[in-house]
Protein backbone atom coordinates (compact mmCIF):
# COMPACT_ATOMS: atom_id res chain seq x y z
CA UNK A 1 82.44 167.21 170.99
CA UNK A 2 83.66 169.74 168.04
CA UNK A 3 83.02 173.15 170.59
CA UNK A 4 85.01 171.19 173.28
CA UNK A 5 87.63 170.14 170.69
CA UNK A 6 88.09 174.11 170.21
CA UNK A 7 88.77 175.22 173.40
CA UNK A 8 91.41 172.27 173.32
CA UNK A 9 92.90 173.98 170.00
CA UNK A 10 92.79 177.27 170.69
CA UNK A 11 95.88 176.93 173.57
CA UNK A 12 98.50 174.85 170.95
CA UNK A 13 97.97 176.88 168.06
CA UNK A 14 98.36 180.14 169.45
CA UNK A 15 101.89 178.75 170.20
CA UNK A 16 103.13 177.90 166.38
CA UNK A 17 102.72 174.50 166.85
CA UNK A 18 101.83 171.77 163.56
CA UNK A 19 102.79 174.94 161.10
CA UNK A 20 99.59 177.32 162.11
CA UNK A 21 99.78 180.14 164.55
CA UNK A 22 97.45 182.49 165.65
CA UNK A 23 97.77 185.35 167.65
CA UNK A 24 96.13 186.91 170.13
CA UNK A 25 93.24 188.25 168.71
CA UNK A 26 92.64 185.84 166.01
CA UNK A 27 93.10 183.13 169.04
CA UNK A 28 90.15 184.83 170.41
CA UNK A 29 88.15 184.87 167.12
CA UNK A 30 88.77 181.33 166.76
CA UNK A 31 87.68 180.17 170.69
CA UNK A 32 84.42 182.28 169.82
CA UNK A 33 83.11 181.53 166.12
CA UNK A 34 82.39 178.48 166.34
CA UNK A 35 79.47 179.87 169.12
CA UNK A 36 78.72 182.16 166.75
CA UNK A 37 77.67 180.04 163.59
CA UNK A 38 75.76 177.75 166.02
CA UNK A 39 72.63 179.62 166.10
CA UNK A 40 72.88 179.75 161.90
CA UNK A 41 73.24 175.87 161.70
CA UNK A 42 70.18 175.66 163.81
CA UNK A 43 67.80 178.23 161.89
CA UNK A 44 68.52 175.72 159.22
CA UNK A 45 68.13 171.98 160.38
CA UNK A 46 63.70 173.03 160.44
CA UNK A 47 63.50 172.99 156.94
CA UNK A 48 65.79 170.19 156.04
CA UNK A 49 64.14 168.13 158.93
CA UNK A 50 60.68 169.02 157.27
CA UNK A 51 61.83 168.72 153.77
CA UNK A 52 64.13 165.46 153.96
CA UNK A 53 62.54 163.47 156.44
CA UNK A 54 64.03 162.66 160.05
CA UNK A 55 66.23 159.88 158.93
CA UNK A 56 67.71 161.53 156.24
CA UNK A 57 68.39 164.84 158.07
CA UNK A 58 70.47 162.61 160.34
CA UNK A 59 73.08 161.69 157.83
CA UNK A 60 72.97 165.54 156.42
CA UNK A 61 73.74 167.29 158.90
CA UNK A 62 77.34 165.07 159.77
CA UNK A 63 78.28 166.14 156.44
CA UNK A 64 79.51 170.14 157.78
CA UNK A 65 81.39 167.56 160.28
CA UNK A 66 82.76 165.31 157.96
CA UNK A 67 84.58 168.71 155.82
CA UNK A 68 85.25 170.33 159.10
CA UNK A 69 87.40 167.76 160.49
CA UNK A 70 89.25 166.92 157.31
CA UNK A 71 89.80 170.67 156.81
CA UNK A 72 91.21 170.80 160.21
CA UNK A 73 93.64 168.11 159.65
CA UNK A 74 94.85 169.30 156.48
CA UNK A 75 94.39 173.13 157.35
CA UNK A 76 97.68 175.13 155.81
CA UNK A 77 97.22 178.90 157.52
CA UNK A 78 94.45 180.56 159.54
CA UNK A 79 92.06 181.29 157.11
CA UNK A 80 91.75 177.67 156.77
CA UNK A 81 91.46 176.77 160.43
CA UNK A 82 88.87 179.57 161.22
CA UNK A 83 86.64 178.03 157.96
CA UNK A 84 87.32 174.41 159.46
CA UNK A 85 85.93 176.18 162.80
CA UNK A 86 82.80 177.94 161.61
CA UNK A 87 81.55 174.56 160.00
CA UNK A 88 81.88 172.86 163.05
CA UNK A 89 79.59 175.30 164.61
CA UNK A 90 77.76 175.45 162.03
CA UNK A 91 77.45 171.43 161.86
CA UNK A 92 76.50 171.54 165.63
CA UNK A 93 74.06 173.51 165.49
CA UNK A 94 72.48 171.97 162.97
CA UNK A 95 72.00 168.67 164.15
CA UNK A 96 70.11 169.45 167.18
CA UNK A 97 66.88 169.65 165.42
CA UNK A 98 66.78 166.47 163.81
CA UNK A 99 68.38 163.96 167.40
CA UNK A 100 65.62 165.49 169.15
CA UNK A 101 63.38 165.36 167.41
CA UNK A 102 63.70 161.67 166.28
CA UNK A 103 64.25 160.44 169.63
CA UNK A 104 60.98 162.39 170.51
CA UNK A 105 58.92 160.86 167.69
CA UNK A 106 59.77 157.47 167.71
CA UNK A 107 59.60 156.62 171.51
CA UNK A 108 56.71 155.77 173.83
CA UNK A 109 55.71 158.28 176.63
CA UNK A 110 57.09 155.18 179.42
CA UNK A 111 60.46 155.49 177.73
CA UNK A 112 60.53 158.99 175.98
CA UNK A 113 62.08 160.89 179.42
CA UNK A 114 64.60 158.71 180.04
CA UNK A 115 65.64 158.17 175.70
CA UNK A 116 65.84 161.42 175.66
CA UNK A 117 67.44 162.24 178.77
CA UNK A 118 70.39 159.76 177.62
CA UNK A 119 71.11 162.37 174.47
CA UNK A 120 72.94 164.50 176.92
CA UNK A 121 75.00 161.26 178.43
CA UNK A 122 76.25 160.65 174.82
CA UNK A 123 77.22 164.73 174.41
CA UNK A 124 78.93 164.46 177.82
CA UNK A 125 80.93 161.39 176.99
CA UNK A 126 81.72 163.44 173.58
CA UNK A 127 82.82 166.65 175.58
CA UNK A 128 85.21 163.85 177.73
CA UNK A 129 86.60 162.41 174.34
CA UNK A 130 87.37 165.82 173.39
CA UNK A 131 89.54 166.99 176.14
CA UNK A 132 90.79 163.19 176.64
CA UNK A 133 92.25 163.07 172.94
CA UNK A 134 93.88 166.60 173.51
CA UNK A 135 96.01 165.20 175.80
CA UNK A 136 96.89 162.36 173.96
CA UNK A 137 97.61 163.39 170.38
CA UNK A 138 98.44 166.74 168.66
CA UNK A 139 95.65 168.58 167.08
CA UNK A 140 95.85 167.96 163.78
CA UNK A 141 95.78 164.35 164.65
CA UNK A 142 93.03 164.59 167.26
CA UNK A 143 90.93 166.52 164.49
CA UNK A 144 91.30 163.02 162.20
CA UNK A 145 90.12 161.18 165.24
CA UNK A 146 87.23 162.56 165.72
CA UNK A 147 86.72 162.16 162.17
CA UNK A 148 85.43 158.26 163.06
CA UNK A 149 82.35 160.02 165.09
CA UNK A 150 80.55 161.43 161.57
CA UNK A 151 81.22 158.78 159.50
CA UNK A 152 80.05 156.32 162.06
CA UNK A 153 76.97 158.04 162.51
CA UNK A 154 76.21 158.15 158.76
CA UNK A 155 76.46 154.48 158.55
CA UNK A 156 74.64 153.36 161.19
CA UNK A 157 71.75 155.58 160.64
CA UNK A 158 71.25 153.17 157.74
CA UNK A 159 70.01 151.36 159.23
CA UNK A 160 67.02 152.68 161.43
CA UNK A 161 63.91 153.29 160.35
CA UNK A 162 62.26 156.75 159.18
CA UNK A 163 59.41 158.03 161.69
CA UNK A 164 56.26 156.95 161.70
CA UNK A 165 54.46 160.65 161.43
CA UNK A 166 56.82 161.68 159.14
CA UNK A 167 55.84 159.20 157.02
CA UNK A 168 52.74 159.67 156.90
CA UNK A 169 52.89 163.52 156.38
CA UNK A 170 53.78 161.99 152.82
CA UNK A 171 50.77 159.79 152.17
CA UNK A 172 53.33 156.79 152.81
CA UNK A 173 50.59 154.93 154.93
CA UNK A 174 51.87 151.57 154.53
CA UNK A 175 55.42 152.85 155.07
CA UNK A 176 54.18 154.01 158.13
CA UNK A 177 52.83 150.93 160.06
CA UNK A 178 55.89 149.15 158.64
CA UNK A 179 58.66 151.44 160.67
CA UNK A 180 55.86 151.37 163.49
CA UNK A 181 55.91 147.58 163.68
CA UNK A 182 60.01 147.77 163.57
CA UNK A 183 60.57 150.41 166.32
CA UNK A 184 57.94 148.55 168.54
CA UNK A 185 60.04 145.43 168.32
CA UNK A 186 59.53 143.91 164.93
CA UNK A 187 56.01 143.72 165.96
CA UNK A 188 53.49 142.61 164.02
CA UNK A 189 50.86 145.02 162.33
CA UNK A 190 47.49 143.88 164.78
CA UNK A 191 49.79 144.74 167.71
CA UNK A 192 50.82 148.11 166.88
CA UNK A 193 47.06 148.50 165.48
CA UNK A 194 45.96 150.75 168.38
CA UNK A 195 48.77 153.14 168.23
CA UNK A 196 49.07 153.22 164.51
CA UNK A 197 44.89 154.21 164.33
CA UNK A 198 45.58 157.07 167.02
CA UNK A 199 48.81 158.09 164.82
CA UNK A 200 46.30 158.47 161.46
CA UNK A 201 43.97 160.16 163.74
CA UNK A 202 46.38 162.79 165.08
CA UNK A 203 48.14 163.20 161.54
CA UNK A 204 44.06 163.85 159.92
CA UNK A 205 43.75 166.24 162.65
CA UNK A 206 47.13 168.16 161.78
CA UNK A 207 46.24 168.31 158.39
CA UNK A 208 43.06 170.03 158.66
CA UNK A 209 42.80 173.94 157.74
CA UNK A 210 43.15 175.16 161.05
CA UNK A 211 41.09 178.07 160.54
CA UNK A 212 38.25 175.62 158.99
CA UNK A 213 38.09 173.74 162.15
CA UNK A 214 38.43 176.49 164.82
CA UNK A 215 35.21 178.18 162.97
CA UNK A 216 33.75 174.68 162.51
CA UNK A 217 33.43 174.58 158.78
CA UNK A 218 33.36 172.00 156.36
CA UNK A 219 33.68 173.55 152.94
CA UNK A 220 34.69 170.42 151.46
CA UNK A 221 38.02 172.38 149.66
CA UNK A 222 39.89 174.78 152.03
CA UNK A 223 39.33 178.36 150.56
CA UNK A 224 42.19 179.44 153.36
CA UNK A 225 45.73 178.47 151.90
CA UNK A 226 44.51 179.27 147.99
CA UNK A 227 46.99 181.57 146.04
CA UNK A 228 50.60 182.09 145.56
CA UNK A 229 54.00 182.15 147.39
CA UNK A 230 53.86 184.63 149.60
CA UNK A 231 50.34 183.90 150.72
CA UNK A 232 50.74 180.43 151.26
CA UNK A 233 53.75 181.67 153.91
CA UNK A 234 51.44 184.15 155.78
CA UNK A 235 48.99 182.16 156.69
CA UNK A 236 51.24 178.75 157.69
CA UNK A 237 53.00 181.74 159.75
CA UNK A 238 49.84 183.30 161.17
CA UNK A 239 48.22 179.68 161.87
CA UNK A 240 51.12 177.59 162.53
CA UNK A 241 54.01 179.73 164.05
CA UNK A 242 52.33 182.08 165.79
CA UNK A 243 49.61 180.26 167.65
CA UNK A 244 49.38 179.25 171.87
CA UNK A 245 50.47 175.65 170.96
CA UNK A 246 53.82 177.18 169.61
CA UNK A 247 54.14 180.05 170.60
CA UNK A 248 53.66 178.74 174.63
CA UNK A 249 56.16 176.09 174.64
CA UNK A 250 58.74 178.42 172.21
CA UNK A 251 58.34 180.39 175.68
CA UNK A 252 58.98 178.30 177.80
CA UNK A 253 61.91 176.35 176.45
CA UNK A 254 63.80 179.16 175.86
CA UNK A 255 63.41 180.95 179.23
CA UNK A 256 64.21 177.58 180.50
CA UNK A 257 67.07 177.90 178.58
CA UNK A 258 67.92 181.18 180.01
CA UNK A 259 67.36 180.42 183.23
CA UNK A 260 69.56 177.36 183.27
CA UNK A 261 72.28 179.07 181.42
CA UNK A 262 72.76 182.01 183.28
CA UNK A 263 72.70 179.65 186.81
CA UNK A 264 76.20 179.68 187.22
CA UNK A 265 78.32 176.58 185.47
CA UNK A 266 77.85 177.55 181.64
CA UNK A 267 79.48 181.77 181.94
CA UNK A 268 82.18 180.09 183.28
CA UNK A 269 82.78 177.09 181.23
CA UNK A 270 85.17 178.48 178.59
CA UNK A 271 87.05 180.01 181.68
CA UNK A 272 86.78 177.06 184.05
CA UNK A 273 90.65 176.73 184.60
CA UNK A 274 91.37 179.67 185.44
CA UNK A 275 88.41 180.05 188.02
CA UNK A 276 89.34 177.49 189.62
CA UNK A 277 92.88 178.75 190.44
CA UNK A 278 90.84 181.94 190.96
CA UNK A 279 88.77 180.35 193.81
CA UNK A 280 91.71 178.62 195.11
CA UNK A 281 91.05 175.23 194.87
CA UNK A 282 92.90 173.00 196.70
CA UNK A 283 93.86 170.21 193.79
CA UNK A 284 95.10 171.05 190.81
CA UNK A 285 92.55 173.11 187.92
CA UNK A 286 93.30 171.07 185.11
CA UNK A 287 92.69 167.79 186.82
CA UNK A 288 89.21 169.11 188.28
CA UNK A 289 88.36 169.65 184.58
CA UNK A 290 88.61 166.07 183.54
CA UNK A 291 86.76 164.93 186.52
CA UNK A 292 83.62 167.84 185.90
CA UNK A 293 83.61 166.16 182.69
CA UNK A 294 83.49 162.55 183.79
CA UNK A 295 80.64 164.09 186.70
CA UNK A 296 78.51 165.51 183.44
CA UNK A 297 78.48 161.81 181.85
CA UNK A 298 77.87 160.57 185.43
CA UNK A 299 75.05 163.06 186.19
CA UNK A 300 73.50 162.56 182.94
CA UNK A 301 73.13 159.22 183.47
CA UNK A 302 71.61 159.77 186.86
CA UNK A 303 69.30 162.94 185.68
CA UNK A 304 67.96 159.44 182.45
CA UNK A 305 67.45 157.35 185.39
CA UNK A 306 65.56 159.20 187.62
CA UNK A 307 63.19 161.48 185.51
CA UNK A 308 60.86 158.53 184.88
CA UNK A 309 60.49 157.82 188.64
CA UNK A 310 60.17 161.99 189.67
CA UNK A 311 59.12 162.74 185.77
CA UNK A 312 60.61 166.27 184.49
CA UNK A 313 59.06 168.83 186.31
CA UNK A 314 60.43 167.92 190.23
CA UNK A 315 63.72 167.46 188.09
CA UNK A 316 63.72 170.37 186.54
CA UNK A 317 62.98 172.71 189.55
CA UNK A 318 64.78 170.45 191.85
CA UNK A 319 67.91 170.98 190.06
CA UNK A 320 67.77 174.87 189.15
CA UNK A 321 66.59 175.71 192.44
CA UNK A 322 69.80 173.67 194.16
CA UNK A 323 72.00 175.04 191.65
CA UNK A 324 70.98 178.30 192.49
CA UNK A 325 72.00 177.67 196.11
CA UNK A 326 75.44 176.33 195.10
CA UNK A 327 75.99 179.23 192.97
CA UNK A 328 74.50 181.65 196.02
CA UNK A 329 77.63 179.56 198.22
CA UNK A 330 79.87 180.30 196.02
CA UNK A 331 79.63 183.83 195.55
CA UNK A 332 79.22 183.62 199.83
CA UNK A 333 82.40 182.30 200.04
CA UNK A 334 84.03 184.31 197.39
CA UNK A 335 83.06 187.31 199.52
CA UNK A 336 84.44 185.96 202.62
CA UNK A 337 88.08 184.48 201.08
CA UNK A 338 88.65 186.28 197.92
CA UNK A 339 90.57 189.29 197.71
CA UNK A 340 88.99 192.08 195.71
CA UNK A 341 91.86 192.10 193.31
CA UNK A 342 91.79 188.65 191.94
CA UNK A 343 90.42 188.65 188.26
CA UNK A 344 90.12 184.97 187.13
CA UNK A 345 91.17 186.65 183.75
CA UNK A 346 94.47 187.78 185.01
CA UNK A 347 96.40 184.81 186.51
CA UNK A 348 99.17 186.99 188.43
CA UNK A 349 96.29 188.67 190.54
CA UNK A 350 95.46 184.86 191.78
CA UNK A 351 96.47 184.04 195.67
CA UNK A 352 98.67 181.15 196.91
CA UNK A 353 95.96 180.12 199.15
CA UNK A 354 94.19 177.20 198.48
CA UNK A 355 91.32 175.44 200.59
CA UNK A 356 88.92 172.18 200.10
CA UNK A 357 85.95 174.18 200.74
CA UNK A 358 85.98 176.17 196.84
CA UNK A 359 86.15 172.65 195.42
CA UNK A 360 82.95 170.88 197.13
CA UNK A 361 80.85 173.80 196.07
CA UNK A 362 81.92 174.31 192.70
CA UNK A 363 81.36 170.08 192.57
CA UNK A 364 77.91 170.42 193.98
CA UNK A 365 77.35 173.31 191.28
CA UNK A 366 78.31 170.67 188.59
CA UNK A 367 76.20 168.11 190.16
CA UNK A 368 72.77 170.11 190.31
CA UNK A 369 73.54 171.87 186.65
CA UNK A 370 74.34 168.61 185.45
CA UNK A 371 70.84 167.47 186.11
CA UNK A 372 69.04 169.88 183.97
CA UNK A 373 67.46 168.85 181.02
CA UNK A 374 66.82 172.15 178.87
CA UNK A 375 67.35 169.71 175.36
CA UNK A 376 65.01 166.93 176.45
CA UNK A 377 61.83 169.40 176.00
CA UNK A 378 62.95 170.71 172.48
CA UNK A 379 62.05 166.64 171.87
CA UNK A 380 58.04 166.64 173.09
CA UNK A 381 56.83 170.54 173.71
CA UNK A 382 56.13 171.62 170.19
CA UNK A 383 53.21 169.95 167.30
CA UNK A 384 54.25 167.96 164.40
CA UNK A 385 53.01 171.18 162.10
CA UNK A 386 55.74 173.46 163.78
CA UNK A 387 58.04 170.93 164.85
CA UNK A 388 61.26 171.03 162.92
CA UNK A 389 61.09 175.20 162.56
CA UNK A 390 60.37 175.62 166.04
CA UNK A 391 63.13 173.21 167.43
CA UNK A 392 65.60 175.50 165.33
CA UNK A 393 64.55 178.21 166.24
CA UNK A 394 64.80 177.23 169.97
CA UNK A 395 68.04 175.96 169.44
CA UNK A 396 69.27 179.15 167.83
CA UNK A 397 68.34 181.56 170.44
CA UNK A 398 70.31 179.08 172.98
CA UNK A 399 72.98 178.89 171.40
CA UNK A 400 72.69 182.93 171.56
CA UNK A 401 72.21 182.57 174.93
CA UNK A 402 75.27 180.67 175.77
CA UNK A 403 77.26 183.19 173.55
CA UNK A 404 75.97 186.29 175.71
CA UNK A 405 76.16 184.35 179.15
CA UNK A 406 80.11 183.11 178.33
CA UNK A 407 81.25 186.54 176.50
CA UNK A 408 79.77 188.64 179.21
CA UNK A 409 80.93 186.86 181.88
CA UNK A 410 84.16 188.78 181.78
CA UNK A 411 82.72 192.00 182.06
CA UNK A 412 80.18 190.84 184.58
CA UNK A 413 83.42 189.63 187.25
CA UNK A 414 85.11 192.63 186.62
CA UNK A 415 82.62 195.09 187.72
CA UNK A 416 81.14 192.76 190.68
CA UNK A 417 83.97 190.58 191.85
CA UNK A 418 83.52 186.44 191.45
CA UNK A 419 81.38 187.18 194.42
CA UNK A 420 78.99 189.41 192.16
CA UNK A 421 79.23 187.45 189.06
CA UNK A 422 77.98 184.43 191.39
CA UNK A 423 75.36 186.34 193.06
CA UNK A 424 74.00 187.39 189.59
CA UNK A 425 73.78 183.63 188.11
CA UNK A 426 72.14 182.82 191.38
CA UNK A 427 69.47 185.51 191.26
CA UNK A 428 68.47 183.72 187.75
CA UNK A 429 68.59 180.45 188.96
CA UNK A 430 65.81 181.43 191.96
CA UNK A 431 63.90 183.30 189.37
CA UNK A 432 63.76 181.03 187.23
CA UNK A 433 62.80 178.22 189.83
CA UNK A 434 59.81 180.65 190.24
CA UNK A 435 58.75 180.70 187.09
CA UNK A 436 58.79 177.19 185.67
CA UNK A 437 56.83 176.41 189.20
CA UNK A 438 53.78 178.21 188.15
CA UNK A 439 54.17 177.77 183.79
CA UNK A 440 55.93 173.99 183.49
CA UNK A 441 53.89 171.17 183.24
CA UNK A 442 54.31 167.98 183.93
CA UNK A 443 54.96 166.11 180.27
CA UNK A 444 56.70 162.96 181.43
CA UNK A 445 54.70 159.51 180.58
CA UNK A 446 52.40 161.63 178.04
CA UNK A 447 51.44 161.15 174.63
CA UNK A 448 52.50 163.77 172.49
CA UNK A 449 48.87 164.67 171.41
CA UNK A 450 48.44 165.20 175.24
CA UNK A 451 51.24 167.65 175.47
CA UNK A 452 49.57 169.84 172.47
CA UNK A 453 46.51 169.71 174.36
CA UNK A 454 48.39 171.63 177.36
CA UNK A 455 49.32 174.44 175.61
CA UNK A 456 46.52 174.53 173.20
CA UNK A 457 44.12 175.32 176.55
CA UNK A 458 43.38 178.14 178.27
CA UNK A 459 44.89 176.66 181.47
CA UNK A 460 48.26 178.63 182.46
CA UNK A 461 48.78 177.86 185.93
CA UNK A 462 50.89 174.15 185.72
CA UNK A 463 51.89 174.21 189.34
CA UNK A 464 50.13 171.17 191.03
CA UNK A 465 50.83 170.13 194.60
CA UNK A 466 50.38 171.03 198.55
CA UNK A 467 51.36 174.49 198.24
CA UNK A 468 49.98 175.62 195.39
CA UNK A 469 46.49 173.74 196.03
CA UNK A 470 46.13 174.94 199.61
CA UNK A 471 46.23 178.45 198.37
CA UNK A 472 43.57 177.86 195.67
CA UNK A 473 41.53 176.44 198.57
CA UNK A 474 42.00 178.98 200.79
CA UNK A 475 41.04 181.00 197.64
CA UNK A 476 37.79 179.06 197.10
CA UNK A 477 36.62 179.54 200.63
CA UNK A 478 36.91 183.05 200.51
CA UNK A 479 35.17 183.29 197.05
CA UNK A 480 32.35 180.95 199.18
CA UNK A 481 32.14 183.61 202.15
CA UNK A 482 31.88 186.27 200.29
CA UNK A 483 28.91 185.00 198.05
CA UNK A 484 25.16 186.38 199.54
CA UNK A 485 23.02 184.12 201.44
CA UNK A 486 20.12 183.01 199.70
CA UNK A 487 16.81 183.26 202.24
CA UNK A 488 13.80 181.19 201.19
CA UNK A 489 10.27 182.02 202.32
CA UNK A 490 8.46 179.49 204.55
């Protein structure tokens, strides 16, 4: 909601409007810090998630909001409006971490996919209330309207319960089964007993000197993590950070990430507008906005409902690989109908020609990208030891992501045409569909010990159905022809 609020700013103030102006190039500085202090929000939220405890890194993190938006409102000159700016990117970025990873904890695998599929409904809907309020009210007033959004959140994280493994992480055992009990439907403690004994079981197995139980020792005290600071850090980085079961998923969420990024809708985003003119779309730019960002709360919605009947794996390729092909038709058609000349950055290069055809691709490339799910692993790919650093850290590098894919989107159309710049986001789309079909596995309706276990294997190869398993037999029965025939003596 704050980035989207930003690219609704960035168009009044540079006009003098409310008492602030900006100029070109500090117009430009404003549309793109607020990207840029993302990735240092995020590098952050680990350690307060580790340090404060899920529930009360939720109401921490709206506080960079909470100044943001009354800095905004009051903001007297630039200076001002660019600091308001950096703490909402800043605030963003660090509240990824701890939504995840709450939604992630406290759920059951039957309802985890579609919980935390719903997380990107909500952002949608806040991305709508955005642009919706900038048509309604001045900035400055807008800014004090979203103001309702952190303190709301503050308050009614009151009143939900801490997580259960968090809680015990501190020793707080009886803490524990009590939140347990009231997330499971104010349960009583003999019918959460089951879940709460595996819960003790997985947090004693966390706990354990990791290099103590891969050699199989029991030395009664740990010898490993003795001495001081510095240490202590090297070895939870060496045995914590840096092992398959973090390392792996780290991998894999952020070239899902990339992948999904660079397939087309997100370079384009900041831009969107004008492309659309670019493209010449039949109805009017502006007004197929608002309705790509009533399709995203729409989509989202669809992409929570349907990942627990397909689970996350056919949703993930499904959608990459068929935004790939809408990105593939655009750049198709772009060849075919677009002069060489238009720029989408340079509105009197744009044509009077308008067709229907540029507006049911571009919707079918909102549809598909809409369905991805990139956020919903961060909530259920990495171990509680690792957890709250390694969801930062993913959501850091995405952020950088996003910043590369939008800023270099300009230079990529002007070299290759829209055509090109297309052709390019669909080349990573296919690619990408390629690689999360061999290394993605199927986590949907699994425990979150289970996931661990994936990527704490040796197994690499995820891919599991017709295709894949008539090659491996095809494999098999070669391996059996070419063994030598054992001849017994009568």
């Amino acid at each position: 909601m704050s980035i989207s609020f930003v690219t609704m700013v960035v168009p009044e103030v540079l006009y003098a409007k409310e008492g602030v102006s900006l100029d070109e190039n500090q117009a430009s500085w404003f549309g793109s810090l607020a990207f840029l202090c993302q990735p240092l929000g995020s590098i952050f939220s680990g350690p307060i998630l580790d340090y404060f405890g899920r529930r009360k890194a939720l109401v921490l993190v709206n506080i960079p909001h909470l100044i943001a938006w009354l800095l905004m409102y009051f903001a007297w000159d630039v200076p001002s409006l660019l600091i308001a700016n950096a703490l909402l990117g800043i605030g963003t970025g660090i509240m990824e971490a701890p939504s995840v990873t709450y939604v992630g904890e406290v759920s059951e695998p039957s309802i985890r996919g579609t919980l935390t599929t719903l997380t990107n409904s909500f952002t949608s809907t806040g991305i709508f209330i955005a642009f919706l309020l900038g048509t309604v009210y001045p900035w400055r007033e807008a800014a004090l309207v979203c103001l309702i959004a952190p303190l709301a959140t503050m308050v009614l994280v009151l009143f939900v319960p801490e997580t259960p493994i968090w809680l015990l992480s501190k020793g707080l055992h009886k803490e524990a089964q009590e939140s347990l009990c009231r997330l499971r439907g104010w349960a009583k403690p003999e019918d959460v007993k089951e879940e709460f004994e595996q819960l003790i079981q997985y947090h004693d197995k966390l706990y354990k000197c990791v290099t103590c139980t891969n050699e199989e020792e029991d030395l009664g005290v740990c010898q490993h993590k003795a001495g001081g600071f510095f240490k202590k850090t090297a070895f939870k980085i060496k045995n914590v950070f840096l092992v398959k079961e973090t390392i792996r998923p780290f991998l894999l969420v952020v070239s899902y990430f990339l992948f999904h990024t660079l397939s087309g809708l997100a370079p384009i985003r900041p831009n969107m507008v004008n492309v659309c003119k670019a493209l010449g779309m039949k109805y009017d730019s502006k007004s197929i906005v608002v309705v790509v960002g009533a399709m995203y709360i729409l989509l989202s919605l669809v992409s929570a409902s349907i990942v627990k009947i397909i689970g996350k794996r056919k949703l993930i390729l499904g959608s990459l690989l068929s935004t790939g092909f809408a990105s593939l038709g655009i750049s198709i058609y772009a060849k075919l109908r677009i002069p060489a000349e238009v720029f989408s950055y340079e509105v009197e290069t744009f044509t009077d020609h308008k067709e229907l055809l540029p507006v049911i691709l571009f919707m079918t490339l909102v549809c598909f990208s809409s369905l991805g799910i990139p956020w919903v692993l961060l909530s259920e790919v990495f171990p509680f030891r690792s957890r709250g650093v390694a969801i930062g850290m993913s959501a850091a590098v995405s952020y950088v992501i996003v910043f590369i894919a939008t800023k270099s989107n300009y230079n990529l159309e002007k070299a290759f045409h829209l055509s090109g710049a297309f052709a390019v986001y669909a080349t990573f789309a296919f690619i990408g569909t390629i690689y999360l079909y061999f290394f993605l596995p199927e986590t949907e309706l699994k425990s979150l010990e289970e996931i661990e276990a994936f990527y704490k294997s040796d197994k690499i190869i995820f891919a599991d159905d017709f295709l894949i398993n008539a090659f491996r037999q095809k494999r098999d029965l070669n391996n059996e022809s070419t063994k030598p025939m054992l001849v017994t003596k009568s």
